[in-house]
Every structure is written in structure tokens, then in C-alpha cells.
N, C-alpha and C. Protein backbone atom coordinates (compact mmCIF):
# COMPACT_ATOMS: atom_id res chain seq x y z
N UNK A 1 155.85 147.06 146.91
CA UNK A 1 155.74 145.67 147.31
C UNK A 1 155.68 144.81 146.05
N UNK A 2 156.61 144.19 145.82
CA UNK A 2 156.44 143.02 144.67
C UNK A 2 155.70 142.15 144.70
N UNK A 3 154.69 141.24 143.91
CA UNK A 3 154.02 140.46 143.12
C UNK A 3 154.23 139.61 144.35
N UNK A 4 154.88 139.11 144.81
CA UNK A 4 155.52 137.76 145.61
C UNK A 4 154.95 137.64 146.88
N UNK A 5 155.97 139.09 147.21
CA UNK A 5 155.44 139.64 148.90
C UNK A 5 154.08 139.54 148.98
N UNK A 6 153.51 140.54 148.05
CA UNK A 6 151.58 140.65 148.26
C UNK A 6 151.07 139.30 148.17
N UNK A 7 151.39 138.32 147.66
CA UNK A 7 150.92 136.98 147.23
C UNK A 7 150.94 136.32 148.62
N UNK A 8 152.52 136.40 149.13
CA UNK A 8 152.48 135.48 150.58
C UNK A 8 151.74 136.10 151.50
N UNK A 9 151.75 137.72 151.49
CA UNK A 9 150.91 138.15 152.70
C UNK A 9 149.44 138.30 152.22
N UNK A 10 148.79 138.17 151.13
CA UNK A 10 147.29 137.65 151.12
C UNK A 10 147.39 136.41 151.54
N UNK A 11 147.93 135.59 151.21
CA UNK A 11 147.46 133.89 151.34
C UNK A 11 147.65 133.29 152.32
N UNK A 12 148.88 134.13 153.36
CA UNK A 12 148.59 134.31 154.88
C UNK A 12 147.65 134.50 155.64
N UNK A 13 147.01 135.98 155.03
CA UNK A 13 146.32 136.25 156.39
C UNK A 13 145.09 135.62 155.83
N UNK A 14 144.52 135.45 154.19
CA UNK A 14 142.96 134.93 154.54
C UNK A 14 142.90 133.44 153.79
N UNK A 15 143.71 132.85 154.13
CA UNK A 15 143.90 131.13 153.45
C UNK A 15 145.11 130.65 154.08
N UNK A 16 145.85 130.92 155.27
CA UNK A 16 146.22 130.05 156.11
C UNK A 16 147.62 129.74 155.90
N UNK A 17 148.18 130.50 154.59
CA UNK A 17 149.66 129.87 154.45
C UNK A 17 150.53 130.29 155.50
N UNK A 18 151.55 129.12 155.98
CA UNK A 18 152.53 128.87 156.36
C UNK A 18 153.81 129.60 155.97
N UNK A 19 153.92 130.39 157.06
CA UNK A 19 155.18 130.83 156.83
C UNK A 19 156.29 129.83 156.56
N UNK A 20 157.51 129.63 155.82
CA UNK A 20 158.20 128.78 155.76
C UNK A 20 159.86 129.69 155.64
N UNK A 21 160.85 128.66 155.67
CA UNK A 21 162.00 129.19 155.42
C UNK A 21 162.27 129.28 153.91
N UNK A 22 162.65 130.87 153.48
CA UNK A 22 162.43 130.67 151.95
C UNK A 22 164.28 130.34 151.79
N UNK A 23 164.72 130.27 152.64
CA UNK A 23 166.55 130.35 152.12
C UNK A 23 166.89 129.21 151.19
N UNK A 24 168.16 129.27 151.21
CA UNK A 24 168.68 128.31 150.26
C UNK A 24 169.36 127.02 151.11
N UNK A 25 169.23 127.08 152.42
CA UNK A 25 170.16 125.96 153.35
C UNK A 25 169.03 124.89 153.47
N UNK A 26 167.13 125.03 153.49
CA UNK A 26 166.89 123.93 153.12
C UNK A 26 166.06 124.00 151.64
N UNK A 27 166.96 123.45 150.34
CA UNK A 27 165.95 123.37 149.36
C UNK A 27 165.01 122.87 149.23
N UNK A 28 164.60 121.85 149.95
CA UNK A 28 163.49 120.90 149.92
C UNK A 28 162.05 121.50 150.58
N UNK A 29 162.61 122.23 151.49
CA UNK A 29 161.60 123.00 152.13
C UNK A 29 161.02 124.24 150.98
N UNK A 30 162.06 124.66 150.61
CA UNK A 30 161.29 125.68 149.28
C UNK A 30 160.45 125.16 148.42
N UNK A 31 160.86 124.08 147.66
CA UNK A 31 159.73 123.32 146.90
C UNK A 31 158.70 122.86 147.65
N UNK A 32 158.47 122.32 148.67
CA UNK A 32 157.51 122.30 149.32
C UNK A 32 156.42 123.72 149.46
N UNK A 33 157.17 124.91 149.19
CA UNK A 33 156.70 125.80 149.92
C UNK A 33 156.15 126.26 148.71
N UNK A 34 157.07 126.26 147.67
CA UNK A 34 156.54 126.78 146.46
C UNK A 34 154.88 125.86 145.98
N UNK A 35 154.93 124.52 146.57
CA UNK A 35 153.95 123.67 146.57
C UNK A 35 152.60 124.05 146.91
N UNK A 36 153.03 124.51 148.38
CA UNK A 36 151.85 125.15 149.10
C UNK A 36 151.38 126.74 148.41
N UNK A 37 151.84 127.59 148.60
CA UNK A 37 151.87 128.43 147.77
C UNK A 37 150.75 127.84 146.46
N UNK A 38 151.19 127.49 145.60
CA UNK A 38 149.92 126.72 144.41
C UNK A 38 149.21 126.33 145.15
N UNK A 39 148.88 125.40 145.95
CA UNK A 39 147.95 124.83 146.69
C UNK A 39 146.71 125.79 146.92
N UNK A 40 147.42 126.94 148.01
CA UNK A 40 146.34 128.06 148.08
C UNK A 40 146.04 129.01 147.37
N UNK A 41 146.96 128.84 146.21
CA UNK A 41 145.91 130.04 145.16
C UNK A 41 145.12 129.33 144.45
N UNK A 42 145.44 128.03 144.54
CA UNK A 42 143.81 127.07 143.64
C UNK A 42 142.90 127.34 144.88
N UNK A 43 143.25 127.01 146.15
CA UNK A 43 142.18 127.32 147.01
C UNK A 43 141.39 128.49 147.05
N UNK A 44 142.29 129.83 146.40
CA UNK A 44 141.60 131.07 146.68
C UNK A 44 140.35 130.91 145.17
N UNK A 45 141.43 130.34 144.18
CA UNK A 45 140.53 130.77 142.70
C UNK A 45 139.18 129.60 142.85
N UNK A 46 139.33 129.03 143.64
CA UNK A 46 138.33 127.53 144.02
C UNK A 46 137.31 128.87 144.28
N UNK A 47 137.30 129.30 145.79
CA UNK A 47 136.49 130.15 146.27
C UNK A 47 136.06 131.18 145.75
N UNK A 48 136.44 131.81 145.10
CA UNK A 48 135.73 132.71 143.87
C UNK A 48 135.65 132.45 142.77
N UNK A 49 135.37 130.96 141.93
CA UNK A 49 134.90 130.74 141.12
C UNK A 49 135.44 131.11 140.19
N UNK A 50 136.91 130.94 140.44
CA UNK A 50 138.07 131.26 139.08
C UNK A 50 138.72 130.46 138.37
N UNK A 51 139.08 129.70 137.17
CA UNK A 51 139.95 128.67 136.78
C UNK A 51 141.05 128.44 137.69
N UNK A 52 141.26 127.37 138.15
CA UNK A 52 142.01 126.98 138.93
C UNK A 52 143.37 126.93 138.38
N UNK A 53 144.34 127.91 138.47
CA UNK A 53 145.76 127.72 137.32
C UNK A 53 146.46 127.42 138.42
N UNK A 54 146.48 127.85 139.99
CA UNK A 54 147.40 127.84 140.85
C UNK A 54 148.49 129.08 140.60
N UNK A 55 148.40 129.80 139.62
CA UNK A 55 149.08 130.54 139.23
C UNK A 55 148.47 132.13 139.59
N UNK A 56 149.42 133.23 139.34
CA UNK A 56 148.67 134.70 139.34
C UNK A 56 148.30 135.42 137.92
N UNK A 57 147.06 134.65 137.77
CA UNK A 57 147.06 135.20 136.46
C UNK A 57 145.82 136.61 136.61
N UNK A 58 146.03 136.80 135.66
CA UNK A 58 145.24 138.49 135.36
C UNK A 58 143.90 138.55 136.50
N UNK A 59 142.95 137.56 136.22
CA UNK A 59 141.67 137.08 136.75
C UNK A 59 141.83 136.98 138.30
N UNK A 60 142.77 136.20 138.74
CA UNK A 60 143.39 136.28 140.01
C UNK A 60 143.57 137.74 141.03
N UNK A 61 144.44 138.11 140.03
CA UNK A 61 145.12 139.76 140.65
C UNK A 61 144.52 140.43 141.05
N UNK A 62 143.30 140.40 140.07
CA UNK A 62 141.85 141.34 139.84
C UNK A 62 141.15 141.36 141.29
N UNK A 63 141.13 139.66 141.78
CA UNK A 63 140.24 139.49 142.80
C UNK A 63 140.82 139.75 144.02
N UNK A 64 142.04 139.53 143.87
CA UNK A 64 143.43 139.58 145.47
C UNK A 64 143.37 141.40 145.70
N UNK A 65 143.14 142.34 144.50
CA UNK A 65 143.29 143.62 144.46
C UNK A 65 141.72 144.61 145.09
N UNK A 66 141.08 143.64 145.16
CA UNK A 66 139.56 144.03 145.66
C UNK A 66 139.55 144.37 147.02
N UNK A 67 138.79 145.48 147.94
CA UNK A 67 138.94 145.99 148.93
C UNK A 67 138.26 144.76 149.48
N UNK A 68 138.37 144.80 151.00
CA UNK A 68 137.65 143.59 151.68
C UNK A 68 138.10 143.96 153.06
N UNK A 69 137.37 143.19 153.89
CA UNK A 69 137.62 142.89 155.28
C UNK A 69 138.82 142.23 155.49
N UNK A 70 138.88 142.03 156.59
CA UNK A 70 140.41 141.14 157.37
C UNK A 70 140.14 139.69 157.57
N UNK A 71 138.52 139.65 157.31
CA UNK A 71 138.46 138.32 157.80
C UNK A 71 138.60 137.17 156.90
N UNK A 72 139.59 136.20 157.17
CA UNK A 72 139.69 134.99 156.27
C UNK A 72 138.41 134.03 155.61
N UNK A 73 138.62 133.95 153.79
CA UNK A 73 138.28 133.42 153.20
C UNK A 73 137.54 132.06 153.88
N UNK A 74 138.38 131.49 154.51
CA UNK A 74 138.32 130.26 154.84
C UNK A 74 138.55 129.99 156.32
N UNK A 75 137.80 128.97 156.76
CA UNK A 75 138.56 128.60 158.13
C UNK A 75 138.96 126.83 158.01
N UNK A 76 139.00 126.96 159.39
CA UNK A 76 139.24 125.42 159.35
C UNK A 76 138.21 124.32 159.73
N UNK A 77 137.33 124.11 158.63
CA UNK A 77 136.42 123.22 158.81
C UNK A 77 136.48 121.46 158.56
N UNK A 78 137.65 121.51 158.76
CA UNK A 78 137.65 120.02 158.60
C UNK A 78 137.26 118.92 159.13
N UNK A 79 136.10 119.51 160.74
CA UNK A 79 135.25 118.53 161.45
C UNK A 79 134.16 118.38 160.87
N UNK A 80 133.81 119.42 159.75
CA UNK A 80 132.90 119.30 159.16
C UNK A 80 132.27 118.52 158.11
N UNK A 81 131.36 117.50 157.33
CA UNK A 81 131.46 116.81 156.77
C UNK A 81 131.46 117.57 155.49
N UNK A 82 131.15 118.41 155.35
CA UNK A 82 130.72 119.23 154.06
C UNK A 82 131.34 121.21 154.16
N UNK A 83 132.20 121.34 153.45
CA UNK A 83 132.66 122.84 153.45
C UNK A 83 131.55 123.76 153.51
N UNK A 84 131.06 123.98 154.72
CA UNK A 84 129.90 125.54 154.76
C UNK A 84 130.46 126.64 153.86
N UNK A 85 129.48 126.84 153.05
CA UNK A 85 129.78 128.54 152.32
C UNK A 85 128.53 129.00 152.70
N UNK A 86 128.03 130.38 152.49
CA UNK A 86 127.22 131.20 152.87
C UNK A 86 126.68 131.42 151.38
N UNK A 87 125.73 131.06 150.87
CA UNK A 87 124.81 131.28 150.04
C UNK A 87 123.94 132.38 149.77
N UNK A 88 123.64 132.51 150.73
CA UNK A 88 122.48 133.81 150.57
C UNK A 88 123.09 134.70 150.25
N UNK A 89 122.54 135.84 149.20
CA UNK A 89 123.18 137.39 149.02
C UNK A 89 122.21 138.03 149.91
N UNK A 90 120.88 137.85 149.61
CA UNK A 90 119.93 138.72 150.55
C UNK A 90 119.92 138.85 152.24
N UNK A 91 120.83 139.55 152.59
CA UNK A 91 121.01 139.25 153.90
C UNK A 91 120.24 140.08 155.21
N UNK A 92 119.58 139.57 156.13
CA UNK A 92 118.62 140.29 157.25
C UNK A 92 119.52 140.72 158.03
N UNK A 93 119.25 141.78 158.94
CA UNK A 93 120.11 142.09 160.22
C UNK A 93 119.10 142.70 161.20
N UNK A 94 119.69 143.14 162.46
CA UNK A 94 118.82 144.26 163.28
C UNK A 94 119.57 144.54 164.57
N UNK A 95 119.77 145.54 164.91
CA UNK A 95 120.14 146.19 165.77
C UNK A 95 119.45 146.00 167.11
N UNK A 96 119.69 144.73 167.71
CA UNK A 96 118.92 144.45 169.11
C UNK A 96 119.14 145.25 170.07
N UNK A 97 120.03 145.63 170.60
CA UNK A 97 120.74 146.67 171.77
C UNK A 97 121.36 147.66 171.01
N UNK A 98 121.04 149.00 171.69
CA UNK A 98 122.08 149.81 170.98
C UNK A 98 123.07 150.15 172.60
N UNK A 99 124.37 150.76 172.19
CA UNK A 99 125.26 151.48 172.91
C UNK A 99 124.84 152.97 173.55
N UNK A 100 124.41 153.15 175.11
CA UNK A 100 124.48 154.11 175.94
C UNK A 100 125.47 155.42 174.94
N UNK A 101 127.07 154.80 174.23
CA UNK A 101 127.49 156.13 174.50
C UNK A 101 126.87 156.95 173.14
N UNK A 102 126.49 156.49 171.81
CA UNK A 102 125.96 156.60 170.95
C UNK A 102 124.76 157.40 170.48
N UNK A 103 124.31 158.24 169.96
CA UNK A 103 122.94 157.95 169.64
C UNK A 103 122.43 156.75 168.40
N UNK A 104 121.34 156.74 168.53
CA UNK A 104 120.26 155.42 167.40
C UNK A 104 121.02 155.83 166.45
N UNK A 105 120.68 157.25 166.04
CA UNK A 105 121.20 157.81 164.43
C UNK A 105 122.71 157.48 164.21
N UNK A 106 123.45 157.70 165.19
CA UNK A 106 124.58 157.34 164.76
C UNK A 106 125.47 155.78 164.76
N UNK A 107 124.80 155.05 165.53
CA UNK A 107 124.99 153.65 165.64
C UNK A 107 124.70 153.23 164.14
N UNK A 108 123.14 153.51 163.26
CA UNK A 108 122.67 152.95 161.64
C UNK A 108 123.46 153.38 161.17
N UNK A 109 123.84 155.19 161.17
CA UNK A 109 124.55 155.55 160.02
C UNK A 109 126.33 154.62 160.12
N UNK A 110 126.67 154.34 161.40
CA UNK A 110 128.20 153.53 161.02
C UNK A 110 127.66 152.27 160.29
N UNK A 111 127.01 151.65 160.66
CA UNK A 111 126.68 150.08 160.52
C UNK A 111 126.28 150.29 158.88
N UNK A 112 125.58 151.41 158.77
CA UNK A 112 125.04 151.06 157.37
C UNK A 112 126.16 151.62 156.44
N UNK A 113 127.02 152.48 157.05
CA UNK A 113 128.80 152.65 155.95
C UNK A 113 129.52 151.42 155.76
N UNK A 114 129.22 150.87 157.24
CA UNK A 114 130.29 149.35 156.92
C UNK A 114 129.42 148.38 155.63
N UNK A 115 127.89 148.40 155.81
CA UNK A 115 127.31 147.23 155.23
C UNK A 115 127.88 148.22 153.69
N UNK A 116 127.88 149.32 153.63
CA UNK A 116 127.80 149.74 151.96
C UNK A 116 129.09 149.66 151.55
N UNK A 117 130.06 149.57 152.39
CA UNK A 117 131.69 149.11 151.54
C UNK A 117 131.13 147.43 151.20
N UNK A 118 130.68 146.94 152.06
CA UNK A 118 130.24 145.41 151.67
C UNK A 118 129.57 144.78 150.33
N UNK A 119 128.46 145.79 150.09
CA UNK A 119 127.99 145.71 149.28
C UNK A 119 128.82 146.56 147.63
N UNK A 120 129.81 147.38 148.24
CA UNK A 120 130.62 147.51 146.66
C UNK A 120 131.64 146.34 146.77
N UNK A 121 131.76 145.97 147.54
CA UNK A 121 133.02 144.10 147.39
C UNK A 121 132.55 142.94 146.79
N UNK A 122 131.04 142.98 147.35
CA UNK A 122 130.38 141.75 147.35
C UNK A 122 128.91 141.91 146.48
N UNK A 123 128.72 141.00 146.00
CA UNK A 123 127.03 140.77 145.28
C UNK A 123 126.07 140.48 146.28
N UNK A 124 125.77 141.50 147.56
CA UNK A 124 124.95 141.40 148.72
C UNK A 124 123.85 142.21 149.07
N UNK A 125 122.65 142.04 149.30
CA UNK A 125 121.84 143.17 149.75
C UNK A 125 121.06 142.98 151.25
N UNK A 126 121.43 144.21 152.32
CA UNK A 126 121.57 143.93 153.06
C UNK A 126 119.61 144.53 153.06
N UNK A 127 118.76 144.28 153.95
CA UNK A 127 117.58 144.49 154.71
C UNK A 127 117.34 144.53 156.21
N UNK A 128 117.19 145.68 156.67
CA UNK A 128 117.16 145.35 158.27
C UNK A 128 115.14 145.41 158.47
N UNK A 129 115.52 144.24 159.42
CA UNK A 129 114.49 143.67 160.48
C UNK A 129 114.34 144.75 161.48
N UNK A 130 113.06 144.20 162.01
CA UNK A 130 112.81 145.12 163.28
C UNK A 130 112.41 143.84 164.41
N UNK A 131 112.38 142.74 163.68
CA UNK A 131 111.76 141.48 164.93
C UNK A 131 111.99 140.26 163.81
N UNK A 132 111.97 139.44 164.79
CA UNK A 132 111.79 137.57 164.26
C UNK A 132 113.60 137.52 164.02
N UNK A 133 114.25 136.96 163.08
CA UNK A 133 115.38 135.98 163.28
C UNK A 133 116.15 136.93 162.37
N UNK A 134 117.60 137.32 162.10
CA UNK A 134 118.28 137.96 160.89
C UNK A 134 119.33 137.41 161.00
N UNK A 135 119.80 137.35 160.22
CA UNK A 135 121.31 137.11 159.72
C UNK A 135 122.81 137.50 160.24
N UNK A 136 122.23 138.93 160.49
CA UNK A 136 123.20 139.61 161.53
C UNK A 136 122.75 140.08 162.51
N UNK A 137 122.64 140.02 163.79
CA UNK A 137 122.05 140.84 165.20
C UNK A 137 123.51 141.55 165.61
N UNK A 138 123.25 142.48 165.75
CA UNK A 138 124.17 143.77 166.58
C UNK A 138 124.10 143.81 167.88
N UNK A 139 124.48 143.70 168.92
CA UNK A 139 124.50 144.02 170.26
C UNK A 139 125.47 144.87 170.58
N UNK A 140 125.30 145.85 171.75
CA UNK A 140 126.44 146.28 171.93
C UNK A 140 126.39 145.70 173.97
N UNK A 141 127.14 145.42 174.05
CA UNK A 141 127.28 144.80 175.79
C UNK A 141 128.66 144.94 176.07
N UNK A 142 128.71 144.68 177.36
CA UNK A 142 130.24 145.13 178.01
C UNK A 142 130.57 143.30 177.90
N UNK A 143 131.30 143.14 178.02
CA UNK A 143 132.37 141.65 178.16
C UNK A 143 132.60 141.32 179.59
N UNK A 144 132.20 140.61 180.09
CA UNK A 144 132.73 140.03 181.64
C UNK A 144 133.49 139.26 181.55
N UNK A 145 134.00 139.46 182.15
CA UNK A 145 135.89 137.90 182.43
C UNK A 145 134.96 136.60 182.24
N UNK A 146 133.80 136.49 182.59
CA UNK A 146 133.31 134.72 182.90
C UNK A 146 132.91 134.93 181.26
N UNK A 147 132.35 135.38 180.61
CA UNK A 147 131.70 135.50 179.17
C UNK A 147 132.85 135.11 178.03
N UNK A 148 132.52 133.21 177.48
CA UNK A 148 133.91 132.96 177.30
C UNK A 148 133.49 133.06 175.50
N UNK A 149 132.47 133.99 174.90
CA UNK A 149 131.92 134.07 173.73
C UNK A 149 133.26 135.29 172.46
């Protein structure tokens, strides 16, 4: 996969770029695209606290090459008056419900593999609760058609 490809399909799936027509029948649309494109790699190097070149430089690569989740960088908060980021590294959780098909032991030991790829991605330390409020609550429940969560 070339430099290019990996670039459009990161900045796709977790910063929102627009697929566009890359051909040559509309040029105007390419520069535009090439536009956007910069746009969201200042957006990505914004979010991890990288010099903003818009470009793929070394520092960049480094961070786009890091294992991670699927879930996007960013959403669309623009009702918002102020861009929410998540601050805290020290993060609470607890396992409110566990799953019938499961045992206890084996429900922590997945949850606590997922939190430990997390914690080699991220500068995070996770603590589980046993009561009062956390950060992350686990449930496991079935989904009903009316349950529009």
C-alpha cells in the first residue's frame, strides 16, 4: 500500500475525509481535494500535539503507524461551543452486569486484554471500581427493537 492510499484511508475512517473524484476530468475538484487532504492532517497533528505541517512528515507517520481502535479521532461537534477532549489519563471503570454465557473470570480477563492494548497506545491507567460513578460501566444486556440507545 503506498504512502497516499494509507493517508486517504486513515483520514477517512478517523477524521472524516471525503472521498472525492481524484481523475483528471475535474481538476478543480483535485485541488480542492488535495486542500482537504492538508486540512486533515493539520487536524490529525492538531490532535496529537504535533507541528502542524499539513504534510507527512516523519513525526506524523510515527503516529498514523500506532496500533489503535477503529474509533474516530474526532466527531462532529460543531453544536458544541467548545471541542470536548477527554483529559483524564486515570481512568475508573466497573463491570455492572456480567453476561449469563461467560464466567466473572473470563468476562475481566477479555476486558482487561482490551484495556492493556489501550494502555500500550495510549498514556492511560485504567482502575476498576466496585461502586459509586466510573468512567467506563460494562453491561452486558440483550437489545430490544424499542431500545433506541
Amino acid at each position: 500500500m503506498t504512502y497516499d492510499v494509507f493517508q486517504q484511508i486513515y483520514l477517512k475512517t478517523f477524521y472524516g475525509l471525503k472521498q472525492t473524484d481524484r481523475g483528471d476530468r475535474f481538476p478543480q475538484r483535485r485541488t480542492r481535494s488535495v486542500s482537504a487532504m492538508e486540512m486533515k492532517i493539520r487536524e490529525m497533528q492538531n490532535f496529537f500535539g504535533l507541528r502542524e505541517t499539513g504534510g507527512l512528515d516523519s513525526s506524523t507517520l510515527s503516529v498514523m503507524r500506532l496500533p489503535r481502535c477503529g474509533v474516530p479521532d474526532v466527531e462532529n461537534f460543531g453544536f458544541y461551543p467548545f471541542k470536548p477532549k477527554w483529559k483524564n489519563h486515570n481512568i475508573t471503570y466497573k463491570i455492572a452486569k456480567y453476561t449469563p454465557d461467560m464466567s466473572k473470570e473470563d468476562v475481566e480477563k477479555a476486558f482487561h486484554s482490551a484495556l492493556k492494548m489501550w494502555r500500550e497506545a495510549a498514556p492511560l491507567r485504567f482502575t476498576q471500581v466496585t461502586s459509586g460513578n466510573a468512567d467506563i460501566v460494562l453491561t452486558f444486556a440483550q437489545k430490544s427493537k424499542f431500545n433506541i440507545s
